[in-house]
Protein backbone atom coordinates (compact mmCIF):
# COMPACT_ATOMS: atom_id res chain seq x y z
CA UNK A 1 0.70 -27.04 11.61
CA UNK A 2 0.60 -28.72 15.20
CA UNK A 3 -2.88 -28.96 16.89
CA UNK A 4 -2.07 -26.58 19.47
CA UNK A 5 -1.40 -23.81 16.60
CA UNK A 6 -4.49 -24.26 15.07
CA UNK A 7 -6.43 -24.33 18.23
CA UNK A 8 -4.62 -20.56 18.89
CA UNK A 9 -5.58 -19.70 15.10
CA UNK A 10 -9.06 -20.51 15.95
CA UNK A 11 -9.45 -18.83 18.98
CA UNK A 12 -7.88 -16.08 18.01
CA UNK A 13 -10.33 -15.72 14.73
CA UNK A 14 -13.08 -16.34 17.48
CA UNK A 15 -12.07 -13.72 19.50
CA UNK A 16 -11.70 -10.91 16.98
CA UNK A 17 -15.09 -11.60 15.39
CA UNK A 18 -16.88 -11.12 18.76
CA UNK A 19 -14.87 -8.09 19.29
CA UNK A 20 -15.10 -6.37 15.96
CA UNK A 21 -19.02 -7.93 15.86
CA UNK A 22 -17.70 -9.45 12.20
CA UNK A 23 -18.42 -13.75 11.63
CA UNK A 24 -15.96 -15.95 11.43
CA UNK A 25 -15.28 -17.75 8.07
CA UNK A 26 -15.49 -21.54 8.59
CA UNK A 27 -12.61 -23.65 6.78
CA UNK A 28 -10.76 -20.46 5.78
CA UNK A 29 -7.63 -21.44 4.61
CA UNK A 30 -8.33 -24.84 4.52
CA UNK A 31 -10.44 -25.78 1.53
CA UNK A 32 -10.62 -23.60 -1.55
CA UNK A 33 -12.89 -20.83 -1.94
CA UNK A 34 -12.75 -20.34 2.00
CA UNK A 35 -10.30 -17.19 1.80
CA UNK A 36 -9.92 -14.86 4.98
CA UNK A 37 -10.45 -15.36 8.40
CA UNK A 38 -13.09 -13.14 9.75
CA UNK A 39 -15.98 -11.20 7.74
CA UNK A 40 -16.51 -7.70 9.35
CA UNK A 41 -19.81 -6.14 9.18
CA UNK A 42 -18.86 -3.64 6.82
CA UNK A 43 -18.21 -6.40 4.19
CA UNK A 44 -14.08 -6.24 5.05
CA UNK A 45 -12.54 -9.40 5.42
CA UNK A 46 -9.88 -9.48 7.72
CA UNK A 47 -6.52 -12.00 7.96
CA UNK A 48 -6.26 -12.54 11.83
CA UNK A 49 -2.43 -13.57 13.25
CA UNK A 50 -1.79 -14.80 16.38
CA UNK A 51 2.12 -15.56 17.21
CA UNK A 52 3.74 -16.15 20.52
CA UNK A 53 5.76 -13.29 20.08
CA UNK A 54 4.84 -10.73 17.48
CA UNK A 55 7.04 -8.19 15.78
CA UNK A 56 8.55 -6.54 18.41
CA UNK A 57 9.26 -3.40 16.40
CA UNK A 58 5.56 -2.81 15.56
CA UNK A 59 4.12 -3.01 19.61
CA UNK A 60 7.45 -0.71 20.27
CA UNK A 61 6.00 1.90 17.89
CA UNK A 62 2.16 1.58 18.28
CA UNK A 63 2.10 1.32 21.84
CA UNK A 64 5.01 4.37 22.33
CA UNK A 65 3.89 6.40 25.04
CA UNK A 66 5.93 9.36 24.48
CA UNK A 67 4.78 9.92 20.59
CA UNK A 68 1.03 7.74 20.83
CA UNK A 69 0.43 7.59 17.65
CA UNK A 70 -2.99 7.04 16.00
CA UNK A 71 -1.57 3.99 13.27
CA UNK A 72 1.49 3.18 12.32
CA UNK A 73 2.45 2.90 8.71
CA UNK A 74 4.99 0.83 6.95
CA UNK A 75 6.60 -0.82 3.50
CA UNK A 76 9.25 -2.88 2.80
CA UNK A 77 11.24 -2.55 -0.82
CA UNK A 78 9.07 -3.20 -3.34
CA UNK A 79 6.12 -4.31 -1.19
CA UNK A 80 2.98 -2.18 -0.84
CA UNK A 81 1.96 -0.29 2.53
CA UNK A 82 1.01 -1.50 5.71
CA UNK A 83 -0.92 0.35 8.23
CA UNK A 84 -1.19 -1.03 12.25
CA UNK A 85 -3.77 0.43 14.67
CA UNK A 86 -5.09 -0.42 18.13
CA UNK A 87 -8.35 -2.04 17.68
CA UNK A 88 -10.20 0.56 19.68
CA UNK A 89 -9.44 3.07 16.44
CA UNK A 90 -9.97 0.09 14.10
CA UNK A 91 -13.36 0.04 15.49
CA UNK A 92 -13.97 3.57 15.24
CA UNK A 93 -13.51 3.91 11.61
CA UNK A 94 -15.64 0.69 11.18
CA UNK A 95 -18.60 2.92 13.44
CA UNK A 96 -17.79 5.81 11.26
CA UNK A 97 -18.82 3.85 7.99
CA UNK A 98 -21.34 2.31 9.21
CA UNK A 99 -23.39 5.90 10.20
CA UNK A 100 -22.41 6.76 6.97
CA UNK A 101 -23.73 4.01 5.03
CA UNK A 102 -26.79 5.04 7.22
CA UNK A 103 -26.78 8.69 6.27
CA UNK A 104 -27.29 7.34 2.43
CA UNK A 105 -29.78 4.95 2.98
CA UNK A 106 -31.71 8.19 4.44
CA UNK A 107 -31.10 10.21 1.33
C-alpha cells in the first residue's frame, strides 16, 4: 500500500473516532494482535474504509430520496448479512445503548 493510501486510511480512522467519540486502535492491521480500526465507546470495534469511489450501488440506495430508508440491508450467496446506515442513525443506536446501559447501572 502506497503512502498516500495509508495516510487516507489514517485519517479516515481519525475522523470516525472523533465523530462516533470511539479511540482509534494504533497499529491495527499492522502488527498482530492490533485487529480493528476504531474502538467505539460501547466496546464495538469498527473496520473503517475509505475508497476514492465507493460502491456506487450502496450511496444509490441509502441516500434515495424518494424511498429514504433508515439502513440498507444486504448478502451475497453464501455470505452473511450486511447492514449500511448514515452515521447520524449509527449514532443514535450507539446513544440508545448507552442510556440503557445507564438505566441498569441504576437498578
Amino acid at each position: 500500500m502506497g503512502r498516500r493510501s495509508k495516510r487516507k486510511g489514517y485519517a479516515g480512522e481519525r475522523e470516525f473516532a472523533q465523530l462516533t467519540g470511539g479511540q482509534r486502535v494504533p497499529l491495527s492491521g499492522a502488527m498482530e494482535g492490533y485487529t480493528n480500526d476504531v474502538e467505539l465507546p460501547n466496546g464495538w470495534k469498527a473496520e473503517v474504509k475509505r475508497r476514492k469511489q465507493m460502491e456506487k450501488t450502496l450511496y444509490g440506495w441509502i441516500l434515495d430520496e424518494r424511498e429514504k430508508p433508515d439502513v440498507v440491508a444486504f448478502r451475497a450467496d453464501r455470505m452473511p448479512w450486511i447492514v449500511s446506515m448514515k452515521l447520524e442513525k449509527f449514532m443514535y443506536l450507539l446513544e440508545c445503548e448507552r442510556k440503557l446501559k445507564d438505566l441498569e447501572e441504576i437498578e
